[in-house]
PDB file of N, CA and C in Angstrom:
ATOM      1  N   UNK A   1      10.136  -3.081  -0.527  1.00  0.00           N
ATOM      2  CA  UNK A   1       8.934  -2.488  -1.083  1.00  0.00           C
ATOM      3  C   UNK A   1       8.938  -0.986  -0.799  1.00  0.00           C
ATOM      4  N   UNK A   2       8.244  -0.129  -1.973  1.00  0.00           N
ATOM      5  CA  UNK A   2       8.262   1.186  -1.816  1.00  0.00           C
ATOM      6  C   UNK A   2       6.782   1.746  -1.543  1.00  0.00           C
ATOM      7  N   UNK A   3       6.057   2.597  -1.190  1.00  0.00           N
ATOM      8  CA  UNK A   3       4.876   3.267  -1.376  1.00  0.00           C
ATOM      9  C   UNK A   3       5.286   4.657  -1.858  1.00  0.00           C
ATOM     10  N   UNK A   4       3.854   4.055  -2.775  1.00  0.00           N
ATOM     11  CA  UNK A   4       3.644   5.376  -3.266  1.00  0.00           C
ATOM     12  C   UNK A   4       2.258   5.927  -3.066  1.00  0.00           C
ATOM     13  N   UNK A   5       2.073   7.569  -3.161  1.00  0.00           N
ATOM     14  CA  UNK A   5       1.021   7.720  -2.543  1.00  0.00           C
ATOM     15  C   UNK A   5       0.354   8.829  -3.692  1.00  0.00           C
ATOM     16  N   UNK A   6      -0.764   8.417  -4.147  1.00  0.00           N
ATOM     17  CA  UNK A   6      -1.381   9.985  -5.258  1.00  0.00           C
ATOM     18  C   UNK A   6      -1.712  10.944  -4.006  1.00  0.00           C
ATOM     19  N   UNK A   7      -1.298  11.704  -4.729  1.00  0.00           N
ATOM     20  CA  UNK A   7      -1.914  13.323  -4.214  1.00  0.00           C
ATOM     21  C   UNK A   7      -2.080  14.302  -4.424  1.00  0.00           C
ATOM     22  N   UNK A   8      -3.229  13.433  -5.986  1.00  0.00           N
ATOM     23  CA  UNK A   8      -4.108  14.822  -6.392  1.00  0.00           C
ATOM     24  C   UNK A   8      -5.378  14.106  -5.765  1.00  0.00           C
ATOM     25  N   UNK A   9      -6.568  14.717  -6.135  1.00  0.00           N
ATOM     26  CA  UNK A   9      -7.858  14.192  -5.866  1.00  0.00           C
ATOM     27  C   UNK A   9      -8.636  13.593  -6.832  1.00  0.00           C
ATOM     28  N   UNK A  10      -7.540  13.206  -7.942  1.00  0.00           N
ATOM     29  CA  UNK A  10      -8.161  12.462  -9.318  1.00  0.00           C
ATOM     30  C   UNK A  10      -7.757  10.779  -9.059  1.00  0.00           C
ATOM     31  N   UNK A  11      -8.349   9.966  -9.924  1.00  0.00           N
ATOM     32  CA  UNK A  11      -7.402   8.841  -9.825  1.00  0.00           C
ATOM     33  C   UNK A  11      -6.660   8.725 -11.027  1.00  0.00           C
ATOM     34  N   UNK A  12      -5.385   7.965 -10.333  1.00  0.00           N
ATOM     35  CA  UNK A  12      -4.379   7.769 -11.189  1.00  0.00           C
ATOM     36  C   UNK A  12      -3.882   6.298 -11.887  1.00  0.00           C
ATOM     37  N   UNK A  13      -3.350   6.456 -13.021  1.00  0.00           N
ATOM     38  CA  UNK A  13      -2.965   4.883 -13.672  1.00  0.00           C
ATOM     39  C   UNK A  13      -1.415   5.283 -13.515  1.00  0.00           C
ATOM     40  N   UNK A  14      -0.834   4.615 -12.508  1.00  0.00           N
ATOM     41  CA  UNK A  14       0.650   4.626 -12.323  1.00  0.00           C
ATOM     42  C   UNK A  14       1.172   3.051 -13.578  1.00  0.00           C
ATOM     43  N   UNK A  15       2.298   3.627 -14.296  1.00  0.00           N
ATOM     44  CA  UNK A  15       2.116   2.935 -15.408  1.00  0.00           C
ATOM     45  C   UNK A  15       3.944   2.269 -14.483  1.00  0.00           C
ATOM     46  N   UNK A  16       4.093   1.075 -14.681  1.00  0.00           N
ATOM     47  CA  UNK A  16       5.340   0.457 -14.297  1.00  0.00           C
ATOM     48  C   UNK A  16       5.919  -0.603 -15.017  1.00  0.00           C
ATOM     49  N   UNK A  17       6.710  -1.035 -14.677  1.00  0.00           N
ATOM     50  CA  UNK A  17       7.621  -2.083 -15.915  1.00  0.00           C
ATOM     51  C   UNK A  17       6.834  -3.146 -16.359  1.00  0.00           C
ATOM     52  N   UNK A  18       7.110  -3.732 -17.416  1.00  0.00           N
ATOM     53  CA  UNK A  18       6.589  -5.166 -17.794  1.00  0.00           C
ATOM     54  C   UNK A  18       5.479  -4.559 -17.915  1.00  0.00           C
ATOM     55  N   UNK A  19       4.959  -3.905 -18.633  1.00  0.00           N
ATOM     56  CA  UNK A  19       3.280  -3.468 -18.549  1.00  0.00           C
ATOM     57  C   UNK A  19       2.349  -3.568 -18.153  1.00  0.00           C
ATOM     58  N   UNK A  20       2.750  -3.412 -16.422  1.00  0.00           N
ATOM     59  CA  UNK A  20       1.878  -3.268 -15.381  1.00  0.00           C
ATOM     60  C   UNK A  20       1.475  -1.587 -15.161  1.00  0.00           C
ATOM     61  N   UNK A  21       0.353  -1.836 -14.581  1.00  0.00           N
ATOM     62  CA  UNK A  21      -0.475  -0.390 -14.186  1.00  0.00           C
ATOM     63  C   UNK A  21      -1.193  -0.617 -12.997  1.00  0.00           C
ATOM     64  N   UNK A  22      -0.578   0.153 -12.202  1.00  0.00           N
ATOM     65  CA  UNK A  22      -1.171   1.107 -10.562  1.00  0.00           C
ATOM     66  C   UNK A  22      -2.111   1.611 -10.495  1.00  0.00           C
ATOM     67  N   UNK A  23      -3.029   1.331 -10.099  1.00  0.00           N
ATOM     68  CA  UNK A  23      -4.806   1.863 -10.178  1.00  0.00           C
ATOM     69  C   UNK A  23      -4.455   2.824  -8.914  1.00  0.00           C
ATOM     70  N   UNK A  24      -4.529   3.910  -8.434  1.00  0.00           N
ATOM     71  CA  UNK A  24      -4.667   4.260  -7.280  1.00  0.00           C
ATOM     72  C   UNK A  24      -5.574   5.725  -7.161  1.00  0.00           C
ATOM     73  N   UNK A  25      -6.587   5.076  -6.402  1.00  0.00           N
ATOM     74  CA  UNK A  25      -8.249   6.267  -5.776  1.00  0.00           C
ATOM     75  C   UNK A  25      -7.186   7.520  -5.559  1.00  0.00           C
ATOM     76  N   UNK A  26      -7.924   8.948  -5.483  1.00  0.00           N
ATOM     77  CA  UNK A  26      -7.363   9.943  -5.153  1.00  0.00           C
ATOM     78  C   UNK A  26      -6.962   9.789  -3.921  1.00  0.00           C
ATOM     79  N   UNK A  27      -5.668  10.820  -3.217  1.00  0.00           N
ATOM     80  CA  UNK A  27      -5.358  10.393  -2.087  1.00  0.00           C
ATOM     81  C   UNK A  27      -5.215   9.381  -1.486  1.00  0.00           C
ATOM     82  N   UNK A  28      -4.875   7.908  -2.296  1.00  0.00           N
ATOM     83  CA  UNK A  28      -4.761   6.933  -1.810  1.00  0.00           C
ATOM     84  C   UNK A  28      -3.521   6.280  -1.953  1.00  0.00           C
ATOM     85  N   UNK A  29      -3.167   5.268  -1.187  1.00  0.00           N
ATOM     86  CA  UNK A  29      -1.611   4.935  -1.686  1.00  0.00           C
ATOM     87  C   UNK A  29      -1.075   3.502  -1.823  1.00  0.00           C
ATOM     88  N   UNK A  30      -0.372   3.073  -2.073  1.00  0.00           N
ATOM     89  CA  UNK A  30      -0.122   1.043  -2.957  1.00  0.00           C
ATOM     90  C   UNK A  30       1.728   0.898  -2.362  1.00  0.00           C
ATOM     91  N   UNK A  31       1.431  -0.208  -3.197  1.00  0.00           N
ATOM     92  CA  UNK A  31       3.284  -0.884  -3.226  1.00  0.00           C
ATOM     93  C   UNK A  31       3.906  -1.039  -4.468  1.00  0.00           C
ATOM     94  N   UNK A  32       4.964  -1.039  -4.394  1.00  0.00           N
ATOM     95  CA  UNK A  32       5.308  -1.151  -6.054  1.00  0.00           C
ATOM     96  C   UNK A  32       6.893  -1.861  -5.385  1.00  0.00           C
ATOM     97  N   UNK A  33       7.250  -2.295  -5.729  1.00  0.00           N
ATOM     98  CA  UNK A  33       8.839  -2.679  -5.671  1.00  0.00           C
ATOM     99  C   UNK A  33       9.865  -2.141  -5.601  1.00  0.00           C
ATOM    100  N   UNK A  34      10.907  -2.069  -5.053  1.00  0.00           N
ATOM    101  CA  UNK A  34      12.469  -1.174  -5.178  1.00  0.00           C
ATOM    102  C   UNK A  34      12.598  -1.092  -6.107  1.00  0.00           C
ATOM    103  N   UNK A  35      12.550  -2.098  -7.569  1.00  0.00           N
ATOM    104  CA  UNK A  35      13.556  -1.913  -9.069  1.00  0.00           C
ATOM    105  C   UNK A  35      12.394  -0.672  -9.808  1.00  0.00           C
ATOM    106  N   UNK A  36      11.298  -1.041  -9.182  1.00  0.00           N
ATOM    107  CA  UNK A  36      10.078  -0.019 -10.115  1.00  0.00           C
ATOM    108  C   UNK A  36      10.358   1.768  -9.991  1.00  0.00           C
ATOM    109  N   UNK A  37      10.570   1.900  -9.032  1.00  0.00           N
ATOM    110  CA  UNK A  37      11.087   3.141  -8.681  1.00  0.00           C
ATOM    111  C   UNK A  37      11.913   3.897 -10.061  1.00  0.00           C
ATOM    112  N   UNK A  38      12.699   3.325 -10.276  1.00  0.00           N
ATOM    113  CA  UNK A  38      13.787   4.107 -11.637  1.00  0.00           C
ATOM    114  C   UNK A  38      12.969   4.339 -12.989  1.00  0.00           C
ATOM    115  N   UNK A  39      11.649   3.376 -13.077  1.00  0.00           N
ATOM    116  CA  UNK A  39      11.006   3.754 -14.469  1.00  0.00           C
ATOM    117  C   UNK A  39      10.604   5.235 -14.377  1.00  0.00           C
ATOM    118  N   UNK A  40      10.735   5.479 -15.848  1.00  0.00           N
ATOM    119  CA  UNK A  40      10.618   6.790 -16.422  1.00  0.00           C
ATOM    120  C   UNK A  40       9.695   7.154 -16.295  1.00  0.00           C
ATOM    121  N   UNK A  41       8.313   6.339 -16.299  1.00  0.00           N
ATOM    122  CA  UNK A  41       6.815   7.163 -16.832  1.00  0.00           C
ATOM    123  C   UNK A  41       6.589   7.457 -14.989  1.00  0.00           C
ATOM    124  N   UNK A  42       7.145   6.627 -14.362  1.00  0.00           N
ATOM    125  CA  UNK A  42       6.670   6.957 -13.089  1.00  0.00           C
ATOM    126  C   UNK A  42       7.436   7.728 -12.054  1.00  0.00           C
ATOM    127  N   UNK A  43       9.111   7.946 -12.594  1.00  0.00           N
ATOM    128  CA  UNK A  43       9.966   9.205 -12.168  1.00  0.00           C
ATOM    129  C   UNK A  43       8.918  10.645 -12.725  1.00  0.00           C
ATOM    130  N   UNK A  44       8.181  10.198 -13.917  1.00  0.00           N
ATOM    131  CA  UNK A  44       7.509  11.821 -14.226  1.00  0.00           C
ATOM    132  C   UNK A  44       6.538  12.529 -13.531  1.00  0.00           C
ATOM    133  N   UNK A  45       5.786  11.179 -13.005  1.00  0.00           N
ATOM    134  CA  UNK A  45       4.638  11.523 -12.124  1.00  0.00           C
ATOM    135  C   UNK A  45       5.244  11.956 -10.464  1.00  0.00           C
ATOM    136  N   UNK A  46       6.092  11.501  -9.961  1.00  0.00           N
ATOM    137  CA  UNK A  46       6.877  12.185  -9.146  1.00  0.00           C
ATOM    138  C   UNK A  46       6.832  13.608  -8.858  1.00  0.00           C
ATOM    139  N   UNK A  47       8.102  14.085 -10.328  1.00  0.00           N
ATOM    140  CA  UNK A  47       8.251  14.992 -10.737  1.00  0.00           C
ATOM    141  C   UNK A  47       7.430  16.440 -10.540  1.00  0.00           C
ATOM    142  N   UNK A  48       6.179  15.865 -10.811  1.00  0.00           N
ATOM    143  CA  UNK A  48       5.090  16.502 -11.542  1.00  0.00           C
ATOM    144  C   UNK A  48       4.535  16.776 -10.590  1.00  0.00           C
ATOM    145  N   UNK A  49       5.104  15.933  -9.321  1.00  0.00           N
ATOM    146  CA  UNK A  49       4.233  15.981  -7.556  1.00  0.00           C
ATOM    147  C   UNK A  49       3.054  15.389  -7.641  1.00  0.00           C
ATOM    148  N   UNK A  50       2.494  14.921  -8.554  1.00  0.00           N
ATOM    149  CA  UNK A  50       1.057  14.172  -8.281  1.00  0.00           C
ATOM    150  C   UNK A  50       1.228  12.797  -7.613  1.00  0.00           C
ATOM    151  N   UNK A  51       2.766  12.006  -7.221  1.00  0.00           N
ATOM    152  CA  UNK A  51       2.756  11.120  -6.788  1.00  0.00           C
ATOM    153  C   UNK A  51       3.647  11.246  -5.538  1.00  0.00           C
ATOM    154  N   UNK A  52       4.073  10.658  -4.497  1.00  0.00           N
ATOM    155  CA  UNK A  52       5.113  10.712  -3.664  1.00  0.00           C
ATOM    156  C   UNK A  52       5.339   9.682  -3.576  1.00  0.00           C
ATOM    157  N   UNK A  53       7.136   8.929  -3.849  1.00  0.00           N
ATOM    158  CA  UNK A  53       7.300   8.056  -3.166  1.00  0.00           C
ATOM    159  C   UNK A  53       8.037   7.858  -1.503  1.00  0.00           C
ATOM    160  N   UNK A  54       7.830   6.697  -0.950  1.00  0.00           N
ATOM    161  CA  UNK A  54       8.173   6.516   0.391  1.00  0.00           C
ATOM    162  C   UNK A  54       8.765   5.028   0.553  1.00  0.00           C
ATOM    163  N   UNK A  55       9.618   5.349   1.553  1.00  0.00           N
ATOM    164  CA  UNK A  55       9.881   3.764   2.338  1.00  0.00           C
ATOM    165  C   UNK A  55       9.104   2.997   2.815  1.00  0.00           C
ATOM    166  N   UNK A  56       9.018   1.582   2.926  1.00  0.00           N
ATOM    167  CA  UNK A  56       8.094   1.299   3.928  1.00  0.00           C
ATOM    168  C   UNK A  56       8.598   1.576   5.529  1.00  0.00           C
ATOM    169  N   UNK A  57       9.770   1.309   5.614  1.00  0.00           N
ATOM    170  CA  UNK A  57      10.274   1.719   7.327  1.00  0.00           C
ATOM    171  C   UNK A  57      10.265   2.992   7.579  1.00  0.00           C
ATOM    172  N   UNK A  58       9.788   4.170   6.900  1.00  0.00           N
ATOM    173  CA  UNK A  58       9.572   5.091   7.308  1.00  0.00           C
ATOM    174  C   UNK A  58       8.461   5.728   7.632  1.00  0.00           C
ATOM    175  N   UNK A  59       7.574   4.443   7.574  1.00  0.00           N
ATOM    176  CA  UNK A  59       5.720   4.618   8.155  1.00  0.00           C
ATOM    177  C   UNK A  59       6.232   4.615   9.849  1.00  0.00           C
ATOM    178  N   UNK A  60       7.201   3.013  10.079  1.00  0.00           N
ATOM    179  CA  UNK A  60       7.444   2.940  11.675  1.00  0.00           C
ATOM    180  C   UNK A  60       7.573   4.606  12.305  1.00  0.00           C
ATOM    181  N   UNK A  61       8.964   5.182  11.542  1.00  0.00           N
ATOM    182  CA  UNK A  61       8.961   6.294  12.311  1.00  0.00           C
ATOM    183  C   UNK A  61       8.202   7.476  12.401  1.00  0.00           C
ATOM    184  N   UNK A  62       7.561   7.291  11.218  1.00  0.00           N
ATOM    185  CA  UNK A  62       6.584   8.604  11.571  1.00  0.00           C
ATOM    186  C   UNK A  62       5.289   8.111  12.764  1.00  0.00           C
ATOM    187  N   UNK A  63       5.147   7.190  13.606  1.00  0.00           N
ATOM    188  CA  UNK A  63       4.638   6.347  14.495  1.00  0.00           C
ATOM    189  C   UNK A  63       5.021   7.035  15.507  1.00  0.00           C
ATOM    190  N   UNK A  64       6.155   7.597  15.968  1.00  0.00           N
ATOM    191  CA  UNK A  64       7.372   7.736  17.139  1.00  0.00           C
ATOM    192  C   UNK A  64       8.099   6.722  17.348  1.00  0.00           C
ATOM    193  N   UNK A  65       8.325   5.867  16.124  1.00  0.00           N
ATOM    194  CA  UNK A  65       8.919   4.969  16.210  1.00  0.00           C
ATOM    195  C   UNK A  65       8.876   3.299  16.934  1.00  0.00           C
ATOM    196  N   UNK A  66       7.458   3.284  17.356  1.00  0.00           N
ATOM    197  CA  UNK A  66       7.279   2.153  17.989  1.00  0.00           C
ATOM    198  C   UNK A  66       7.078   1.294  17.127  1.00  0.00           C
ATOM    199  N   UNK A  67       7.276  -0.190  17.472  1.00  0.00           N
ATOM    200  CA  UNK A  67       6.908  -1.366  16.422  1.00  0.00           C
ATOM    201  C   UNK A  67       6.138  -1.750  16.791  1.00  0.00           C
ATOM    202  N   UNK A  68       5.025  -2.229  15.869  1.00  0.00           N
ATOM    203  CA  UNK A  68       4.097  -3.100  16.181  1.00  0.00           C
ATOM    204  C   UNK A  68       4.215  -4.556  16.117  1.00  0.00           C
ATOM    205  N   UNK A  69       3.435  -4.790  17.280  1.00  0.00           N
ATOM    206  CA  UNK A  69       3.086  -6.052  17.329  1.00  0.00           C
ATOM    207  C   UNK A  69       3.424  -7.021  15.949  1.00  0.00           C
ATOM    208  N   UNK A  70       3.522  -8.255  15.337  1.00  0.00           N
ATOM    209  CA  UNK A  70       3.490  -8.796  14.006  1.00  0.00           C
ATOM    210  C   UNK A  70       1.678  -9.311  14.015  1.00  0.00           C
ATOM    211  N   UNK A  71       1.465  -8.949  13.330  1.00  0.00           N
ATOM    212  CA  UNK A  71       0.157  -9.594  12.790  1.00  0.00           C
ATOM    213  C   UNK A  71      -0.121 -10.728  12.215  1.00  0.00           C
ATOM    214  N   UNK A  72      -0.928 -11.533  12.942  1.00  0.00           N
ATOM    215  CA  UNK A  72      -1.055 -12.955  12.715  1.00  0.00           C
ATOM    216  C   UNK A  72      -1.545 -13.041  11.259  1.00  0.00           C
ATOM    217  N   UNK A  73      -1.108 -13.876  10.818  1.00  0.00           N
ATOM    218  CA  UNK A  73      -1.520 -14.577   9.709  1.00  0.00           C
ATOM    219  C   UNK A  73      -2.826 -14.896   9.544  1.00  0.00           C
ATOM    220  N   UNK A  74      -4.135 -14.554   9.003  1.00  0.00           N
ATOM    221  CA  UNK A  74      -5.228 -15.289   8.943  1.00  0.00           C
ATOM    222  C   UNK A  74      -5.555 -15.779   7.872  1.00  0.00           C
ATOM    223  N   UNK A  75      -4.952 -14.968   6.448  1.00  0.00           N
ATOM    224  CA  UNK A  75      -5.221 -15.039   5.014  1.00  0.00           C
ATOM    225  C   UNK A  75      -6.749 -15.242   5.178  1.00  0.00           C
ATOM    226  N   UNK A  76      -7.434 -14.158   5.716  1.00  0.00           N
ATOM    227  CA  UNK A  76      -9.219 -13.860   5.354  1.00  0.00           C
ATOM    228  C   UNK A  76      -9.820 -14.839   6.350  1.00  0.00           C
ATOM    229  N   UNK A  77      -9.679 -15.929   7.129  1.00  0.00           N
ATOM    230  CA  UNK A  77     -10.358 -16.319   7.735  1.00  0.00           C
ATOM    231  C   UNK A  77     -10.155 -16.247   9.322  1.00  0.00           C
ATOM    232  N   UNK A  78     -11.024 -15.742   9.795  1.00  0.00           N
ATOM    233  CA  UNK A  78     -10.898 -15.448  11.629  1.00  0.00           C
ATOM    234  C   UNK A  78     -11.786 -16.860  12.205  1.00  0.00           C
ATOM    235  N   UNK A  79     -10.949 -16.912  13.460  1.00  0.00           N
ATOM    236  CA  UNK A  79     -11.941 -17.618  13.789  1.00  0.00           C
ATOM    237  C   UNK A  79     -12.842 -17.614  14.184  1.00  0.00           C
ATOM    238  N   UNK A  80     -13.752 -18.707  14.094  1.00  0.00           N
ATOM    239  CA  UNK A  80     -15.638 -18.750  14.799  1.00  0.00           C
ATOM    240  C   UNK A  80     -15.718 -19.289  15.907  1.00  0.00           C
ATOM    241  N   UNK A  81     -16.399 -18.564  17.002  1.00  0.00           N
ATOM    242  CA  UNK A  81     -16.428 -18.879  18.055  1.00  0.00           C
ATOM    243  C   UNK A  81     -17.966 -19.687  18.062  1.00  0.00           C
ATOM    244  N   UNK A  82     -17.774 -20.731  18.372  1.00  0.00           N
ATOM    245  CA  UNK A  82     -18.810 -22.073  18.750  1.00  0.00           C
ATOM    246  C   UNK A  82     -20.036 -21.699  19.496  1.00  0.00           C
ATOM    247  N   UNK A  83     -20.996 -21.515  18.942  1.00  0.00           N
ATOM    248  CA  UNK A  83     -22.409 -21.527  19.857  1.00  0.00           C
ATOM    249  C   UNK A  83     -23.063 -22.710  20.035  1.00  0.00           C
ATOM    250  N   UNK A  84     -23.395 -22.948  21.069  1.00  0.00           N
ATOM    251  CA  UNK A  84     -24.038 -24.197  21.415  1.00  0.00           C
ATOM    252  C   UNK A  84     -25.385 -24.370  21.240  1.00  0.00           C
ATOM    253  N   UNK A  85     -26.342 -24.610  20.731  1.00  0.00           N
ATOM    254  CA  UNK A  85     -28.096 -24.328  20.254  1.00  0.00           C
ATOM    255  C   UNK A  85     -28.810 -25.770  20.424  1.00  0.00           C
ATOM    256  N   UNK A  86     -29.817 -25.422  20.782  1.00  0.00           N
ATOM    257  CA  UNK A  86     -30.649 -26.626  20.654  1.00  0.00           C
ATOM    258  C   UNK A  86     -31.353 -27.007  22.452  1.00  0.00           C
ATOM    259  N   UNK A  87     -31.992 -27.813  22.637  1.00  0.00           N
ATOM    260  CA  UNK A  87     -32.650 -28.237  23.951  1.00  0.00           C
ATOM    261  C   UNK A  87     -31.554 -29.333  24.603  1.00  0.00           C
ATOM    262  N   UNK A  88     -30.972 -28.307  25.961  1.00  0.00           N
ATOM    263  CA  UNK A  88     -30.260 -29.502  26.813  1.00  0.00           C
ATOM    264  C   UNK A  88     -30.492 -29.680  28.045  1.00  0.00           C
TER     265      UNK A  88
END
């Protein structure tokens, strides 16, 4: 996976293969795939500097290189911690 990041202060429709489109808020940034990278409409926006692309392993090092922890799996649900209620 690649990021890419807008950086103007407009939002942008990053246009990519199979006629998909990249919604991305100003200054904000997404994923797009390794093969997506080579399309044309989105080599222009590059180009043009309104977009940057990036690695994802190159978030680690701009960190100082530490790894994080792996992040548990919750898919949206945390758990609930049990309150006990009522007259005992």
């Amino acid at each position: 996976m690649k990021t890419v990041v807008n950086k103007t202060t407009k939002p942008l429709k990053v246009p990519l293969p199979r006629g998909k489109v990249l919604h991305l808020g100003p200054l904000k940034e997404g994923q797009i795939s390794v093969h997506d990278v080579d399309h044309p409409p989105l080599a222009k926006l590059v180009e043009a500097g309104e977009l940057e692309v990036r690695d994802d392993g190159g978030r680690a090092a701009q960190t100082g290189g530490e790894t994080a922890a792996p992040h548990e799996a919750t898919h949206g649900h945390h758990p609930k911690a049990v309150h006990k209620s009522g007259d005992r």
